[in-house]
Every structure is written in structure tokens, then in C-alpha cells.
C-alpha atoms as a PDB file:
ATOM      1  CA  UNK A   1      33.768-165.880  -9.837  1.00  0.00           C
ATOM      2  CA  UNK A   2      34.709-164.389  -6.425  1.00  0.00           C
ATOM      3  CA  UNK A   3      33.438-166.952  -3.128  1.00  0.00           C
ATOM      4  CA  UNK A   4      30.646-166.048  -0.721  1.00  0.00           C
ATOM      5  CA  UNK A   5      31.609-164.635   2.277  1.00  0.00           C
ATOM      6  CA  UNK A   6      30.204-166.631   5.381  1.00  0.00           C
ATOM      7  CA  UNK A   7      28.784-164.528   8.064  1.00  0.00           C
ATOM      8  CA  UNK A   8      28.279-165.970  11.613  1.00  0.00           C
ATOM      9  CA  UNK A   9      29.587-168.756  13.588  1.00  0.00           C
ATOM     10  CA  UNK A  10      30.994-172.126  12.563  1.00  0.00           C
ATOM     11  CA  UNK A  11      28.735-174.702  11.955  1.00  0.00           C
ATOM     12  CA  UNK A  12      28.579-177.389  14.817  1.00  0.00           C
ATOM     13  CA  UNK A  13      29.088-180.790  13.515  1.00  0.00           C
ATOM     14  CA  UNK A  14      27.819-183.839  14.983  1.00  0.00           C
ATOM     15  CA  UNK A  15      29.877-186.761  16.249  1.00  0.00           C
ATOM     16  CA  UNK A  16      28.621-189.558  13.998  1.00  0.00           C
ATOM     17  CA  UNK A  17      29.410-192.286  16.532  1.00  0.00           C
ATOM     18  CA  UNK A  18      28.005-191.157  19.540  1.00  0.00           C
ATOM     19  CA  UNK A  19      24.814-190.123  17.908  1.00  0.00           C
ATOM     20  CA  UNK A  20      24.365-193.844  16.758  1.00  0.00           C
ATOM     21  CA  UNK A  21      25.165-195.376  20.684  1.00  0.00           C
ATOM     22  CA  UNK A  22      23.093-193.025  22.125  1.00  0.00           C
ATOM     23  CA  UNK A  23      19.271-191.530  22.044  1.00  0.00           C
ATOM     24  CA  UNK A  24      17.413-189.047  23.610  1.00  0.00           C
ATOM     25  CA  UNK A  25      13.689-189.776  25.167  1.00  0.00           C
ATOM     26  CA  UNK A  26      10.408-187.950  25.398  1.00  0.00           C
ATOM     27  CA  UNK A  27      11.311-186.866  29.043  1.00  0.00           C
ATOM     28  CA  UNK A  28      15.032-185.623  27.527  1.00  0.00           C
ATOM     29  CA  UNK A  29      16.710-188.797  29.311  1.00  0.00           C
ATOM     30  CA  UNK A  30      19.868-189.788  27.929  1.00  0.00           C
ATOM     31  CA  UNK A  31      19.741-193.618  26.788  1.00  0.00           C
ATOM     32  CA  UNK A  32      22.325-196.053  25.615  1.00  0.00           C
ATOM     33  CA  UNK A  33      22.601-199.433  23.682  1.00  0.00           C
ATOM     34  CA  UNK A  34      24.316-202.182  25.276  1.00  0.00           C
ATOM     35  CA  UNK A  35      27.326-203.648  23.982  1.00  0.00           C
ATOM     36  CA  UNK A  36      28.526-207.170  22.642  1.00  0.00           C
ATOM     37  CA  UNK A  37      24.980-207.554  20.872  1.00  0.00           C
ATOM     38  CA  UNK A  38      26.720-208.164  17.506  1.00  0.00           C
ATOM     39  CA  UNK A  39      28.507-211.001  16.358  1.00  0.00           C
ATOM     40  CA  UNK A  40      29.968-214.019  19.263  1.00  0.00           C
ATOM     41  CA  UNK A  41      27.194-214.654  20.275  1.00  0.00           C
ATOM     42  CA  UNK A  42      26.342-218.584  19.674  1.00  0.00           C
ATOM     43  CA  UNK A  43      27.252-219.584  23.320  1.00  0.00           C
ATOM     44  CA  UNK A  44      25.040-217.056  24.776  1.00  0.00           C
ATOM     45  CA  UNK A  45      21.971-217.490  26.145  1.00  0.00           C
ATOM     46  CA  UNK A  46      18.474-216.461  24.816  1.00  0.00           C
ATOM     47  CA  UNK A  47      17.872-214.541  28.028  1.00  0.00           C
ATOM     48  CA  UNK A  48      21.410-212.816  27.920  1.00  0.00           C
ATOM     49  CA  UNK A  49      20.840-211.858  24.062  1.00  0.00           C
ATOM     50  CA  UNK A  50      17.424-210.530  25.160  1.00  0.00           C
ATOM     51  CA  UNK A  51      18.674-208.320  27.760  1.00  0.00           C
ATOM     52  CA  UNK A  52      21.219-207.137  24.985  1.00  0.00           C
ATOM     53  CA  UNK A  53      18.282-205.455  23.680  1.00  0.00           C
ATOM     54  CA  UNK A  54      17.348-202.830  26.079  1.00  0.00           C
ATOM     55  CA  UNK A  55      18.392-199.498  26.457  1.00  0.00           C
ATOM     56  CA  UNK A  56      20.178-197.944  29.708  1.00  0.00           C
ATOM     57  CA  UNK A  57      19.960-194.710  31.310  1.00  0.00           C
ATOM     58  CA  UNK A  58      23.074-193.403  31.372  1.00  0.00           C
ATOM     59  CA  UNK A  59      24.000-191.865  35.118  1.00  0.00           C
ATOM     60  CA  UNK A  60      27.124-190.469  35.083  1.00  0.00           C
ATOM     61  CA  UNK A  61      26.608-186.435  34.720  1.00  0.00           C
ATOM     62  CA  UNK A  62      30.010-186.281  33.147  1.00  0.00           C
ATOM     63  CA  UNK A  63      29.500-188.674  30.257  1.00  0.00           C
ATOM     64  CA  UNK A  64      26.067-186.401  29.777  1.00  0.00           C
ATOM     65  CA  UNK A  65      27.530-183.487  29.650  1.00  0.00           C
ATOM     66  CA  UNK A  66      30.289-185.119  26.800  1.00  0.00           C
ATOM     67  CA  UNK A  67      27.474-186.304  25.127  1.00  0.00           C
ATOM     68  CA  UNK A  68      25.581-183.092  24.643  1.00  0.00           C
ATOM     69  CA  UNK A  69      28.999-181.509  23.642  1.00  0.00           C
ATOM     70  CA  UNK A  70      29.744-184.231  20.900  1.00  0.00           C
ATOM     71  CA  UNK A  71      26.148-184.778  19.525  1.00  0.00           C
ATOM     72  CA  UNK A  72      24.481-180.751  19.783  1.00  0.00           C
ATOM     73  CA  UNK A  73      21.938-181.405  17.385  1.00  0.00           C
ATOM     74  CA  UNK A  74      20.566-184.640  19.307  1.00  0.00           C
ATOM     75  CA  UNK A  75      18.107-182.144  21.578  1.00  0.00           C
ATOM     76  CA  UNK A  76      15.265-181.960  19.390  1.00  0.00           C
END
């Protein structure tokens, strides 16, 4: 049996890791997790492990731009 021929463009894959670290908001803000939030972290404080906990905008328009090229499918 003879393949399908594909018509079009290649399909855009996602970059797996960056679409875990980062998120996208209502108001299409780009938002990151901080790091060090998973293991060492006995000596910590509560109020340090709390803070790991919040999300970041992320500023740089460089690392946005990467972003949006390695994750294309995160804009929805």
C-alpha cells in the first residue's frame, strides 16, 4: 500500500521544557516559575519556600521572543 502524500507545511512542534517553565496569562503576559523550589530545601525558610511559589513576569523582550519561537502553540 503506497503512503499518503502530505500537503502543506511542516508541523511546528513544541519545546516540551519550556512549555512546562513557562505560562501565558489572560492579558497574554509571559510568566515564569521560580527555581530551586524542589528538593534542598530543609534549611530554608518558610517565607523563602513561600516566595518559591509565585510566578514572575518575565522582562527581557529577547527571552520572549525565544519563548514564542520554542513553544508556538502556547498563544491560545
Amino acid at each position: 500500500m503506497p503512503r499518503k502524500q502530505k500537503k502543506g507545511k511542516y508541523k511546528l512542534k513544541t519545546h516540551k521544557a519550556t512549555s512546562k517553565r513557562f505560562r501565558l496569562t489572560g492579558s497574554g503576559k509571559l510568566v515564569r516559575t521560580k527555581g530551586g523550589k524542589s528538593h534542598l530545601r530543609r534549611r530554608t525558610s518558610k517565607r523563602t519556600k513561600r516566595l518559591f511559589t509565585e510566578m514572575i513576569p518575565v522582562k527581557g523582550r529577547g527571552i520572549i521572543k525565544r519563548v514564542k519561537r520554542l513553544a508556538p502553540n502556547m498563544e491560545e
